[in-house]
C-alpha atoms as a PDB file:
ATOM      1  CA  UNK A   1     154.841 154.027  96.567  1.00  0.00           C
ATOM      2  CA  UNK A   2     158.421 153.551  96.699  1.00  0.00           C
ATOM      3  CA  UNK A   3     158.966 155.383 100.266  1.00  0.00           C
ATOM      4  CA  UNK A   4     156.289 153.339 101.765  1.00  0.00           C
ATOM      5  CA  UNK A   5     157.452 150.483 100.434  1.00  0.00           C
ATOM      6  CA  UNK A   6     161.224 151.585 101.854  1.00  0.00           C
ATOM      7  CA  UNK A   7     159.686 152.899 105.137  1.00  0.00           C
ATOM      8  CA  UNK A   8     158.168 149.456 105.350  1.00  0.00           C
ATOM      9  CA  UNK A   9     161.572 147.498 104.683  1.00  0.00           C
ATOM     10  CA  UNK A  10     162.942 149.389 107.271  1.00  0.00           C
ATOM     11  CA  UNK A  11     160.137 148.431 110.015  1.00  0.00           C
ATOM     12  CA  UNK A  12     161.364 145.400 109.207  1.00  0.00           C
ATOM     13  CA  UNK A  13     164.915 145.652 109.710  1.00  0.00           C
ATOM     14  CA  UNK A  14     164.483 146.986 112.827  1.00  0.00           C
ATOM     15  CA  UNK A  15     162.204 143.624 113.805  1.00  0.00           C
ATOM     16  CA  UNK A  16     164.537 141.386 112.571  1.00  0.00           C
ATOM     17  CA  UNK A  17     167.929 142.931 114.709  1.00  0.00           C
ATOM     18  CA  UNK A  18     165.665 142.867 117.036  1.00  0.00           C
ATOM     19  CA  UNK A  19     165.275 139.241 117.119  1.00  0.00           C
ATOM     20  CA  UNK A  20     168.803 138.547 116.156  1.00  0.00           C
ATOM     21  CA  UNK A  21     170.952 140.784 118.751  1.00  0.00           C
ATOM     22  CA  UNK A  22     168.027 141.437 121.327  1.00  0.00           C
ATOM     23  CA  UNK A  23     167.585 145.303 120.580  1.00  0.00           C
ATOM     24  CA  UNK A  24     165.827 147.077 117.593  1.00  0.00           C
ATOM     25  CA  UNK A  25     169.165 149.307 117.300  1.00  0.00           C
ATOM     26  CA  UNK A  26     172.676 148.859 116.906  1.00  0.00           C
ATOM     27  CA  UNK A  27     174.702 151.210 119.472  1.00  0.00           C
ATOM     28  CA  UNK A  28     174.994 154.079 118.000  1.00  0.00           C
ATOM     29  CA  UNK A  29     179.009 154.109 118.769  1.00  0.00           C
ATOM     30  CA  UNK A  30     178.916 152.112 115.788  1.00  0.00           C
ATOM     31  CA  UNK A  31     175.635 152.517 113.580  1.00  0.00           C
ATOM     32  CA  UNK A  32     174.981 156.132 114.050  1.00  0.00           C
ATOM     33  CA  UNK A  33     172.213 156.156 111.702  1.00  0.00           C
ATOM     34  CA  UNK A  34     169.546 154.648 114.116  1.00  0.00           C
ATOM     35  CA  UNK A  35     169.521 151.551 112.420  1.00  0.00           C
ATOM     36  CA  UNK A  36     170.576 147.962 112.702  1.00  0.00           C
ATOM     37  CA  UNK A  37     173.646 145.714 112.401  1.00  0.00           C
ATOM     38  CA  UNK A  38     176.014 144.551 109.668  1.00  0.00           C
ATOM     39  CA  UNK A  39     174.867 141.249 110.201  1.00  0.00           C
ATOM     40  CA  UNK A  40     171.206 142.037 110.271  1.00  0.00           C
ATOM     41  CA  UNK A  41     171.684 143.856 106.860  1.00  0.00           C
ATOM     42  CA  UNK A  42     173.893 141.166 105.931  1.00  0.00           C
ATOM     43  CA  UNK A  43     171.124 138.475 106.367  1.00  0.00           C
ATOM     44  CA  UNK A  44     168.708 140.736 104.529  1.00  0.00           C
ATOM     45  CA  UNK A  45     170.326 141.282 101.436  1.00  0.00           C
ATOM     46  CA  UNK A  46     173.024 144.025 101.944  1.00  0.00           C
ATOM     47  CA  UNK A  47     175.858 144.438  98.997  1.00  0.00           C
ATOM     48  CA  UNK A  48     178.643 142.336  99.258  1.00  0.00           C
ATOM     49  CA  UNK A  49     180.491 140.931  95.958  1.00  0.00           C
ATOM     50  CA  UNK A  50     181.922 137.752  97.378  1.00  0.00           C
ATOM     51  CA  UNK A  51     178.452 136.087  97.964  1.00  0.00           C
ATOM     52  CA  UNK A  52     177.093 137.987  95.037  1.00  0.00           C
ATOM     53  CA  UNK A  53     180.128 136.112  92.557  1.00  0.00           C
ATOM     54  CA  UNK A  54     180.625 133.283  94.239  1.00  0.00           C
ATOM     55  CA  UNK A  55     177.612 132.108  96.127  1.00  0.00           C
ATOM     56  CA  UNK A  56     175.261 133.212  93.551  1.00  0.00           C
ATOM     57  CA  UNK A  57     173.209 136.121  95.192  1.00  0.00           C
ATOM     58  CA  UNK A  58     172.583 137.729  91.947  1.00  0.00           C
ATOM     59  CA  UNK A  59     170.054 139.530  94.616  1.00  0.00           C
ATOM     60  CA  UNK A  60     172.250 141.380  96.200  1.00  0.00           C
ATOM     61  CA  UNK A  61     172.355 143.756  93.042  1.00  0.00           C
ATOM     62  CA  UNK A  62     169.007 144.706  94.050  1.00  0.00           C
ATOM     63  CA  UNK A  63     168.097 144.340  97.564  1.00  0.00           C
ATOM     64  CA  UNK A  64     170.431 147.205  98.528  1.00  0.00           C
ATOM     65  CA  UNK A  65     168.386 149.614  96.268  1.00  0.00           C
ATOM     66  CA  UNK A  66     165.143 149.635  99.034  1.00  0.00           C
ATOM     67  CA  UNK A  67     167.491 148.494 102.199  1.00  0.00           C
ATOM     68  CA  UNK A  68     168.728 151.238 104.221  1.00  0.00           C
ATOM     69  CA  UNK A  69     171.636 151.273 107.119  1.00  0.00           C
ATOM     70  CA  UNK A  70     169.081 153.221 109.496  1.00  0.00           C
ATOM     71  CA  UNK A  71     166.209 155.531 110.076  1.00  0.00           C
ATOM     72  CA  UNK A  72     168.208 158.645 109.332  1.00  0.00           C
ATOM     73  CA  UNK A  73     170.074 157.166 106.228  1.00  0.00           C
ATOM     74  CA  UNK A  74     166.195 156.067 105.057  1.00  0.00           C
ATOM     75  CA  UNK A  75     164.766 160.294 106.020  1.00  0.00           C
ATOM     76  CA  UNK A  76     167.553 161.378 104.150  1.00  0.00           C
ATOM     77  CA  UNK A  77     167.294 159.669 100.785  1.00  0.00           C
ATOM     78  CA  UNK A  78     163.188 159.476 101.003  1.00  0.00           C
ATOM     79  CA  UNK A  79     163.547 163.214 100.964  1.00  0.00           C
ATOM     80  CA  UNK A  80     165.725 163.426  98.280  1.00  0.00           C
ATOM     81  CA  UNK A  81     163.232 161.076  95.872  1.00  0.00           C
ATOM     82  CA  UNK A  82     160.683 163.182  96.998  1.00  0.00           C
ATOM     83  CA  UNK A  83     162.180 166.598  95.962  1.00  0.00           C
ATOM     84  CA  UNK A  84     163.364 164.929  92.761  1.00  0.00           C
ATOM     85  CA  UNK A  85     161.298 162.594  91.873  1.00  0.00           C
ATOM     86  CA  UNK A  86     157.869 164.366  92.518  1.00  0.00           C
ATOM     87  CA  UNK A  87     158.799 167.230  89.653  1.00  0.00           C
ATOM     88  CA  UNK A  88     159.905 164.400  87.110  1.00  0.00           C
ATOM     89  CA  UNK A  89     156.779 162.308  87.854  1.00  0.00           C
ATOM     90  CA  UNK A  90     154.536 164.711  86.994  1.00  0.00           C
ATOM     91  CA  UNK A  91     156.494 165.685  84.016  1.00  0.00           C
ATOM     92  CA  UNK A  92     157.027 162.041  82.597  1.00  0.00           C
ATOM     93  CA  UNK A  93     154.951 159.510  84.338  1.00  0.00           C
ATOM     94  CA  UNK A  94     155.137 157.159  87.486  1.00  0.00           C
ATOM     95  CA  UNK A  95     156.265 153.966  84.897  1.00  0.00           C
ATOM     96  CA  UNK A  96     159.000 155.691  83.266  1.00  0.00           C
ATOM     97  CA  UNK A  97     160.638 157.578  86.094  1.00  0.00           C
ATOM     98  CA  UNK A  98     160.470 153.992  88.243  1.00  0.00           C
ATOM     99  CA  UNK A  99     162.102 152.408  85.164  1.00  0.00           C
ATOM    100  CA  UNK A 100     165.142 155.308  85.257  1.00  0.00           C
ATOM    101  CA  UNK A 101     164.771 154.459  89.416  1.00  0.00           C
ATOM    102  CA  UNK A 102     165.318 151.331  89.490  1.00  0.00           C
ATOM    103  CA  UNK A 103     167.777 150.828  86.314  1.00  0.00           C
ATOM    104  CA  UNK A 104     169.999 153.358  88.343  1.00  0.00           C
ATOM    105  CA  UNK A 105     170.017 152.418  91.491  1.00  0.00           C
ATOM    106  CA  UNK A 106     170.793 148.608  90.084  1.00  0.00           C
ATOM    107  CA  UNK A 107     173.961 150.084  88.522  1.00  0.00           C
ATOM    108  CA  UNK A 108     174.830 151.843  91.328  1.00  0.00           C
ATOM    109  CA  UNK A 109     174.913 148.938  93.265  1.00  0.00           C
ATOM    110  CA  UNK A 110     177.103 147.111  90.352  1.00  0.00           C
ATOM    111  CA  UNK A 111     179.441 150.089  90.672  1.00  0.00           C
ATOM    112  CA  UNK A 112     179.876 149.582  94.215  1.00  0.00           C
ATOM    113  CA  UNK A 113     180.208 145.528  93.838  1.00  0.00           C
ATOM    114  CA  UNK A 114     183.617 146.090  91.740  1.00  0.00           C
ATOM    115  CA  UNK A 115     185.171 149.308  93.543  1.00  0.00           C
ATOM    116  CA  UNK A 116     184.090 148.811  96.884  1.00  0.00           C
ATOM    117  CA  UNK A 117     183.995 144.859  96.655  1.00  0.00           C
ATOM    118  CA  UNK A 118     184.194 143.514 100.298  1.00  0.00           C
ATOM    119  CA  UNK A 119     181.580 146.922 101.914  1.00  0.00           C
ATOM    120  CA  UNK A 120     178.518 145.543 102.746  1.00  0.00           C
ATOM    121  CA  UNK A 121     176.236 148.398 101.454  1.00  0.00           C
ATOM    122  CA  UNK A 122     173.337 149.327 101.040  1.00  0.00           C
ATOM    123  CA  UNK A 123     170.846 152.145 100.409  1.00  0.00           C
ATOM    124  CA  UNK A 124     168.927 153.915  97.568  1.00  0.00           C
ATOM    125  CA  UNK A 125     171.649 156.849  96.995  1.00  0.00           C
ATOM    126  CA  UNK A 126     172.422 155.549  93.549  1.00  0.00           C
ATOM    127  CA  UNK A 127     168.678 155.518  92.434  1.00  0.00           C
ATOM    128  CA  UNK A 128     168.368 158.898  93.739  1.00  0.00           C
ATOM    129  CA  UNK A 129     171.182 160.117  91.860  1.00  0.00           C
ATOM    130  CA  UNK A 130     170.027 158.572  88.762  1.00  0.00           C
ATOM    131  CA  UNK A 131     167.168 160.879  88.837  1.00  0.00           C
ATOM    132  CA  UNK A 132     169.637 163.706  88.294  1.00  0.00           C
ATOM    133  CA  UNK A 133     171.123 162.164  85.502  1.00  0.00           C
ATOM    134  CA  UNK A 134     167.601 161.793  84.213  1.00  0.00           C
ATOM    135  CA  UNK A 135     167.306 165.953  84.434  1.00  0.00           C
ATOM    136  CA  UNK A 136     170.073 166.182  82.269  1.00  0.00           C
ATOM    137  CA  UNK A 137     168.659 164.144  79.761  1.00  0.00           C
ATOM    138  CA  UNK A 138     165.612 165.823  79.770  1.00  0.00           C
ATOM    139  CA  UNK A 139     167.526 169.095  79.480  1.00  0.00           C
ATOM    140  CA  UNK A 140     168.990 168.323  76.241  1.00  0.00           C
ATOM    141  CA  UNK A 141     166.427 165.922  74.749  1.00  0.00           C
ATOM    142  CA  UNK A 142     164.105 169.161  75.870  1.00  0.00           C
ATOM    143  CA  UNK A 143     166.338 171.907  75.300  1.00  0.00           C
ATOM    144  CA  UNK A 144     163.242 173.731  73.171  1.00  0.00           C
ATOM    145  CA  UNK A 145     160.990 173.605  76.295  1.00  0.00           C
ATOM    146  CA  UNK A 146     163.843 175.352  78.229  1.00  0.00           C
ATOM    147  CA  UNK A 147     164.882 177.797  75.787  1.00  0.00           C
ATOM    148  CA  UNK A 148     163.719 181.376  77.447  1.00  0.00           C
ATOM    149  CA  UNK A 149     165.149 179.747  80.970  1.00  0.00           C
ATOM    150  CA  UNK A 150     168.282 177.682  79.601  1.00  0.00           C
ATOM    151  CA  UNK A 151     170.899 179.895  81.218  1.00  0.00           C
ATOM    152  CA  UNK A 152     169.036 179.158  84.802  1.00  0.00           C
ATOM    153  CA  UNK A 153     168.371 175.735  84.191  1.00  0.00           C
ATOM    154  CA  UNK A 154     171.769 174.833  83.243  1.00  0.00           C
ATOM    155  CA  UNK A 155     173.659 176.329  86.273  1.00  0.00           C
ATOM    156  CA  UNK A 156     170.887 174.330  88.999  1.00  0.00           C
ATOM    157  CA  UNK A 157     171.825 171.637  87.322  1.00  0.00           C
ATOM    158  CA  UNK A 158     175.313 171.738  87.806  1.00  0.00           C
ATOM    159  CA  UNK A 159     175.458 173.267  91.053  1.00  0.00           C
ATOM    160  CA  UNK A 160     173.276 170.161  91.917  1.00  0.00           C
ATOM    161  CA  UNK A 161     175.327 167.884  90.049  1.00  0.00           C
ATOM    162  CA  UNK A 162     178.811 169.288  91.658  1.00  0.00           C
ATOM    163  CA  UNK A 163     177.614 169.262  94.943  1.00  0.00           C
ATOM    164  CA  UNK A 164     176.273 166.467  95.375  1.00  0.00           C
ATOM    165  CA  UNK A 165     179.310 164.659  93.567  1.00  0.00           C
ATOM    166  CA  UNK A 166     181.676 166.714  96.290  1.00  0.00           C
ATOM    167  CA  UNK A 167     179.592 165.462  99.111  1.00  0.00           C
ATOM    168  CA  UNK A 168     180.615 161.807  98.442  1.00  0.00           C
ATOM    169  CA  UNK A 169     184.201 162.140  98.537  1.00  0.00           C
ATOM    170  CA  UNK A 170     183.431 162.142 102.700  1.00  0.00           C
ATOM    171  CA  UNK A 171     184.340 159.078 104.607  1.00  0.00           C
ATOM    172  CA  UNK A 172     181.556 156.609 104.548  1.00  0.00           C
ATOM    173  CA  UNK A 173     179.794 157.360 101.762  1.00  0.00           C
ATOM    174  CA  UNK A 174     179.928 155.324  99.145  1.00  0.00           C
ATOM    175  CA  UNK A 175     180.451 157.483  95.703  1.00  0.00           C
ATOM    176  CA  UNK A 176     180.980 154.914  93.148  1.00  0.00           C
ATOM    177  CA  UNK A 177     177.375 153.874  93.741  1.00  0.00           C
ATOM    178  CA  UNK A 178     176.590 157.888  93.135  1.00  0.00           C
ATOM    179  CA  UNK A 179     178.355 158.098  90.427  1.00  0.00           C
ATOM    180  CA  UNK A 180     177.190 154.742  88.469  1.00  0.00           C
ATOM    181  CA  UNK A 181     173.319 155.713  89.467  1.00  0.00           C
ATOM    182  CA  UNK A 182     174.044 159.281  87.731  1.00  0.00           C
ATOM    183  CA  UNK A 183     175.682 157.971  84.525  1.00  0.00           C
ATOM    184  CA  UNK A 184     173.207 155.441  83.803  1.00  0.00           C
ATOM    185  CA  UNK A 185     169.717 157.563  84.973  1.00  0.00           C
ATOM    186  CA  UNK A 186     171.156 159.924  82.323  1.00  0.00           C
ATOM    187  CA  UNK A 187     171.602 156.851  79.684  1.00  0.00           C
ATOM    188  CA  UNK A 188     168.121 155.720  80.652  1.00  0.00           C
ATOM    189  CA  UNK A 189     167.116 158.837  80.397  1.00  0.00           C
ATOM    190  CA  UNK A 190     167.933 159.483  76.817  1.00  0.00           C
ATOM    191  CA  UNK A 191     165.721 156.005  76.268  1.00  0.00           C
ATOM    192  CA  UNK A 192     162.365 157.530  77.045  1.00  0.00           C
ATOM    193  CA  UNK A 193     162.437 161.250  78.231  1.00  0.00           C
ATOM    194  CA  UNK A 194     161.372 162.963  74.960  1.00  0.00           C
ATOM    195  CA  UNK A 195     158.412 165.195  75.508  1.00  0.00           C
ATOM    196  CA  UNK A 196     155.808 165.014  72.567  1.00  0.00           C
ATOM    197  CA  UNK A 197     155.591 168.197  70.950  1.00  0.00           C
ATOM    198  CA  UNK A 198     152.577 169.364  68.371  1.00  0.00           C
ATOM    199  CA  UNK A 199     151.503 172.395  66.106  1.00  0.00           C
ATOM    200  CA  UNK A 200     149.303 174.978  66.098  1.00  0.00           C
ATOM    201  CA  UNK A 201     146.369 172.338  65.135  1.00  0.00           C
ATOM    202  CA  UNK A 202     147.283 169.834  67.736  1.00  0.00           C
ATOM    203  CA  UNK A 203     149.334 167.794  65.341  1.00  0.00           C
ATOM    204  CA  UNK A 204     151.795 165.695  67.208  1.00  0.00           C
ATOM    205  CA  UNK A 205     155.233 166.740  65.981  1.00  0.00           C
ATOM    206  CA  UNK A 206     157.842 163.870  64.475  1.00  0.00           C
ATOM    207  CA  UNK A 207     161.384 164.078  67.094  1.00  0.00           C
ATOM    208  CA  UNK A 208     164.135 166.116  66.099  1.00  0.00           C
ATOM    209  CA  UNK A 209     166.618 164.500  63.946  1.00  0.00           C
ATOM    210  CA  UNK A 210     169.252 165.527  67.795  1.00  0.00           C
ATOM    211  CA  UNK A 211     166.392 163.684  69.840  1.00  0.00           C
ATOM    212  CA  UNK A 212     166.380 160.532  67.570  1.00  0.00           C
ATOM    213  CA  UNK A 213     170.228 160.604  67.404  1.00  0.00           C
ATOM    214  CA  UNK A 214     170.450 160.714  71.406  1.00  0.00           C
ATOM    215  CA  UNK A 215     167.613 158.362  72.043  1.00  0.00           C
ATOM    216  CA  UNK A 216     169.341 155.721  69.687  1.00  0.00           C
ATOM    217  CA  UNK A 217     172.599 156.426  71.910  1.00  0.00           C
ATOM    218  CA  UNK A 218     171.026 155.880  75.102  1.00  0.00           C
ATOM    219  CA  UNK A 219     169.613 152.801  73.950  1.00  0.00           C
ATOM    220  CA  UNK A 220     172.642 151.170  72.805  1.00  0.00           C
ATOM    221  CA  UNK A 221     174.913 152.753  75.461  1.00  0.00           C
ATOM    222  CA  UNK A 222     172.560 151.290  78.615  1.00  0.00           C
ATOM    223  CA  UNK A 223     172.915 147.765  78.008  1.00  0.00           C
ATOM    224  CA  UNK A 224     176.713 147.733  76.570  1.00  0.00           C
ATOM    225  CA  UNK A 225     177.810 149.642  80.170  1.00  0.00           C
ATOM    226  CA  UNK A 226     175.492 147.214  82.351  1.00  0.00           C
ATOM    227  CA  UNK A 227     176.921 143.866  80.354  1.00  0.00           C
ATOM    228  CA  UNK A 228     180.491 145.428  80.296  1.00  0.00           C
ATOM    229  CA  UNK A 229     180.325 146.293  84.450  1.00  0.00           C
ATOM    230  CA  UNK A 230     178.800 142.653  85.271  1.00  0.00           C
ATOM    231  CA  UNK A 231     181.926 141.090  83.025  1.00  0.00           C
ATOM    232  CA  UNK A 232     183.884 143.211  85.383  1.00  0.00           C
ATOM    233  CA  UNK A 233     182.386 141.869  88.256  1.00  0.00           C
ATOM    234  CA  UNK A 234     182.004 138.337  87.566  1.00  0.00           C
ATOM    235  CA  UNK A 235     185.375 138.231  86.192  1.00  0.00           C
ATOM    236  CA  UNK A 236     186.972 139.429  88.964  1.00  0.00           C
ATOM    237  CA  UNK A 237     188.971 142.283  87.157  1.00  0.00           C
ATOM    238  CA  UNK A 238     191.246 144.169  89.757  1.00  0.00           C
ATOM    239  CA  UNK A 239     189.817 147.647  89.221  1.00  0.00           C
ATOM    240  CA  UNK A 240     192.873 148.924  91.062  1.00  0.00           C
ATOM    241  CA  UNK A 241     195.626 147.377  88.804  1.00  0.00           C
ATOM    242  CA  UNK A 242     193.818 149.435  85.899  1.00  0.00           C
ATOM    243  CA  UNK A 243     192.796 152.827  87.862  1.00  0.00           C
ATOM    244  CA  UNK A 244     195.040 153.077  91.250  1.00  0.00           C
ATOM    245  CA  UNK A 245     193.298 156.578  90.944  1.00  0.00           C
ATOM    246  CA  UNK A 246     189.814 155.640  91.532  1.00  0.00           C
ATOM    247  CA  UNK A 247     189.507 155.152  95.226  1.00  0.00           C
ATOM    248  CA  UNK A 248     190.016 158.903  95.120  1.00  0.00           C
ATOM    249  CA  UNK A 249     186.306 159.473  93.437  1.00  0.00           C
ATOM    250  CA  UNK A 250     184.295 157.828  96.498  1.00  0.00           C
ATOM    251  CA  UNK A 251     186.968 159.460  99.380  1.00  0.00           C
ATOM    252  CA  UNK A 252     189.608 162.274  99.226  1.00  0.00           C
ATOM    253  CA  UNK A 253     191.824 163.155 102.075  1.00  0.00           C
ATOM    254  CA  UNK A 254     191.377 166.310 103.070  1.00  0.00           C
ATOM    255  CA  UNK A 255     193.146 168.571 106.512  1.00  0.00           C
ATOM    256  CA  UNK A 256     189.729 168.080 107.457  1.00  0.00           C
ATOM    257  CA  UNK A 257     189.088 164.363 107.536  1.00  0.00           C
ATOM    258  CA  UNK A 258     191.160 161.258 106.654  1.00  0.00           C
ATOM    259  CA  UNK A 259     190.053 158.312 104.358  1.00  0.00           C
ATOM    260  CA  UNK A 260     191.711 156.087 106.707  1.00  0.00           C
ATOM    261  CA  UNK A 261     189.986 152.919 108.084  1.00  0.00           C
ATOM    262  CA  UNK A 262     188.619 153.411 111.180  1.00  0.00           C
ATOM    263  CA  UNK A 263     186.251 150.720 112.910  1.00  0.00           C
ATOM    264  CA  UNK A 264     183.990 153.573 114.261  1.00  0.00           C
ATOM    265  CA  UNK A 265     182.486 153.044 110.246  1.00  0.00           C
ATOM    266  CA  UNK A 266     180.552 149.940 111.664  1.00  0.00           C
ATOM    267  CA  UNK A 267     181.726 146.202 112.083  1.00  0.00           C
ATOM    268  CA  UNK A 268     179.701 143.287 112.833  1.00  0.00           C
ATOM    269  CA  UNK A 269     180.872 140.558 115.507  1.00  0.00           C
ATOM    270  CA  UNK A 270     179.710 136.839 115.707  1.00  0.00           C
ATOM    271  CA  UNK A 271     180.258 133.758 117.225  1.00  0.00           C
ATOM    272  CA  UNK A 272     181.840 130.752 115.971  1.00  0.00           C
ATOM    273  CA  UNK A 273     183.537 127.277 117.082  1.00  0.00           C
ATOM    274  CA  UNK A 274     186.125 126.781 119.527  1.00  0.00           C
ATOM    275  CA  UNK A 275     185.560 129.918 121.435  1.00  0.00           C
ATOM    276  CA  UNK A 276     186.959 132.361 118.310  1.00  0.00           C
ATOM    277  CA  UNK A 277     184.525 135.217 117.240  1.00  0.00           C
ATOM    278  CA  UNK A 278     184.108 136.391 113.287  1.00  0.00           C
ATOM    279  CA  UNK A 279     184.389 140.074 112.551  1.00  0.00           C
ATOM    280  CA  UNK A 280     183.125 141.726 109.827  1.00  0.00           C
ATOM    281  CA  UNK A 281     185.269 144.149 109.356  1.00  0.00           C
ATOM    282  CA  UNK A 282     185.147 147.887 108.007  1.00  0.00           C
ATOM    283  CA  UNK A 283     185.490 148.958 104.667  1.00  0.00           C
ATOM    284  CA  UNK A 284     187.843 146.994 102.466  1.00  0.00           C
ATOM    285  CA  UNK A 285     189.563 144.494 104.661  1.00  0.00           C
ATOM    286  CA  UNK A 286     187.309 142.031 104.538  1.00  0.00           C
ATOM    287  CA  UNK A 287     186.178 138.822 107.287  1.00  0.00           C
ATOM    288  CA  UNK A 288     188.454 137.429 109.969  1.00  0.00           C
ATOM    289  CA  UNK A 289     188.652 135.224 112.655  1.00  0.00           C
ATOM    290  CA  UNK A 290     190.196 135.620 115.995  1.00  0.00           C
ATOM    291  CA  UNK A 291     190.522 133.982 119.830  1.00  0.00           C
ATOM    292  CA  UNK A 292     186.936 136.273 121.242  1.00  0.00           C
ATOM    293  CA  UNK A 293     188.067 137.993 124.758  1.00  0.00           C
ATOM    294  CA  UNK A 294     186.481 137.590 128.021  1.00  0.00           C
ATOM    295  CA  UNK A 295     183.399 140.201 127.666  1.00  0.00           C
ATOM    296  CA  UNK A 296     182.907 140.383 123.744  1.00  0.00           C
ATOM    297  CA  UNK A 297     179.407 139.276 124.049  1.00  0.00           C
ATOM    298  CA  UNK A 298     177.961 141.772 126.118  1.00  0.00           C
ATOM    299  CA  UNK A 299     180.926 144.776 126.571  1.00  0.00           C
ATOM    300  CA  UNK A 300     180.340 147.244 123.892  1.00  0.00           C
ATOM    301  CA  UNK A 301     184.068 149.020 124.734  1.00  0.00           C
ATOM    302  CA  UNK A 302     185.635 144.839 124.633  1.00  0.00           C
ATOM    303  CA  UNK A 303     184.372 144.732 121.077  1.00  0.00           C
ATOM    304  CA  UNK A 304     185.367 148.010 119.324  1.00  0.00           C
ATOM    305  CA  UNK A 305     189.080 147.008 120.851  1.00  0.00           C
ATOM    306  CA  UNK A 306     188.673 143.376 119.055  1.00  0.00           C
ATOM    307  CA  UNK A 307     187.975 145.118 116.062  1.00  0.00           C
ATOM    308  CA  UNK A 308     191.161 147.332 116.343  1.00  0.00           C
ATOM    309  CA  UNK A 309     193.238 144.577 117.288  1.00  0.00           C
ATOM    310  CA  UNK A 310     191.856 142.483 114.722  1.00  0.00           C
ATOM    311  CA  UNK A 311     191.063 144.123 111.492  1.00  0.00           C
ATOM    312  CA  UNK A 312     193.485 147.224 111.758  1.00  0.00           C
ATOM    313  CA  UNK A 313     196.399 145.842 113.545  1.00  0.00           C
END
């Protein structure tokens, strides 16, 4: 249900750019992803904290969970929830694993809203990785079920868990939102991943004293880190007085790439009065206004040079 209703979402995208910029796709110099616009996703409910604080799109905590910056950003993540999620749903039940789902990928997003503030993002990577926070929950809520395979099921999980928390210190992708959707689909998890257990004469089993104990700690941890994060937010704490360090868990320079802005990450151009264009610029710097060059309309080399000049310079 959920990747149809994605898949859908993203039909829809591509209508809507359509109509807006007068082709389904963004050029590809600047979404490579095969999908559409900042604006489009923008209009449609993409991440962004300054609308979310001060213009009251409490929305935009959620839209970003089933929005996706293009066709290949959508296959990749749909494939993901389908390798995950299948196992889990058959373990545990569509309701509860759409409950971890969805808690997660809400999180995620609130992650993103305080350490990546002025991104527009969007996407259903946090979800997803709140569905391997779930499997550690179920490993040690479960650990009985596991016991002749523990040794096995403990190192997939971490190799899992490493690599995928490696993979987003690259450019571009957002890890906070990762990171937020793992911690709290493991929280969520504790909530309501205890398998029943029963005797030799069918008897269901009371929990374990350790299940009841873990349980009771995922449900008071869940809603104390969700109130505590949208304080955060709708405070306006500056993350980066407190943790200068954390911009380092969603990007780390490497010889191999930089963490530098660059405005081949995707910027969004429109027009406004007294012949001055609006960029939205890459990554942390924000919205800005500037006199728009003879071409910027149609000249796809005229606007990547605005957006140097402009958001970099």
């Amino acid at each position: 249900g959920m990747i149809a209703f994605c898949s859908v979402l993203m039909v829809m995208e591509i209508i809507i750019n359509g109509a807006r910029e007068g082709e389904a796709f963004e050029d590809l110099s600047i979404n490579p992803l095969l999908g559409p616009s900042y604006g489009t996703l923008i209009a449609m409910g993409a991440k962004q904290s300054v609308r979310i604080v001060e213009d009251g799109d409490f929305y935009r905590l959620i839209a970003p969970i089933f929005l996706h910056g293009g066709v290949l950003h959508l296959l990749f993540n749909m494939a993901f929830l389908n390798s995950f999620g299948t196992h889990l749903e058959t373990e545990f039940g569509h309701a509860r694993i759409a409950y971890i789902y969805l808690m997660s990928g809400f999180f995620g997003v609130l992650c993103s809203a305080i350490f990546n503030p002025t991104i527009p993002s969007v996407g259903a990577s946090g979800a997803c990785y709140g569905l391997i926070g779930a499997s550690w929950a179920d490993y040690f809520l479960n650990f009985s079920f596991y016991r002749n395979q523990w040794r096995e099921v403990l190192c997939r999980l971490s190799a899992g868990t490493i690599f995928n928390a490696l993979l987003g210190l690259i450019p571009q992708l957002d890890n906070f939102a990762h990171l937020g959707g793992l911690i709290c689909g493991f929280f969520t998890g504790l909530t309501v991943m205890i398998l029943p257990r029963y005797d030799l004469y069918a008897n269901l089993k009371p929990d374990k004293s350790y299940q009841t104990c873990l349980k009771l700690f995922g449900l008071i941890s869940t809603p104390v880190i969700i109130i505590c994060f949208l304080i955060i937010l709708y405070v306006g704490v500056d993350v980066d007085t407190y943790c200068p360090w954390c911009s380092y868990l969603s990007c780390l320079p490497t010889p191999l790439w930089s963490c530098e802005v660059s405005c081949e990450e995707g910027f969004d151009i429109t027009d406004s009065v007294l012949g001055n264009s609006t960029i939205i610029c890459p990554r942390d710097i924000g919205i800005r206004e500037a006199e728009s060059p003879s071409g910027i309309k149609t000249d796809l080399d005229v606007q990547f040079q605005f957006c140097v000049d402009v958001c970099l310079n």
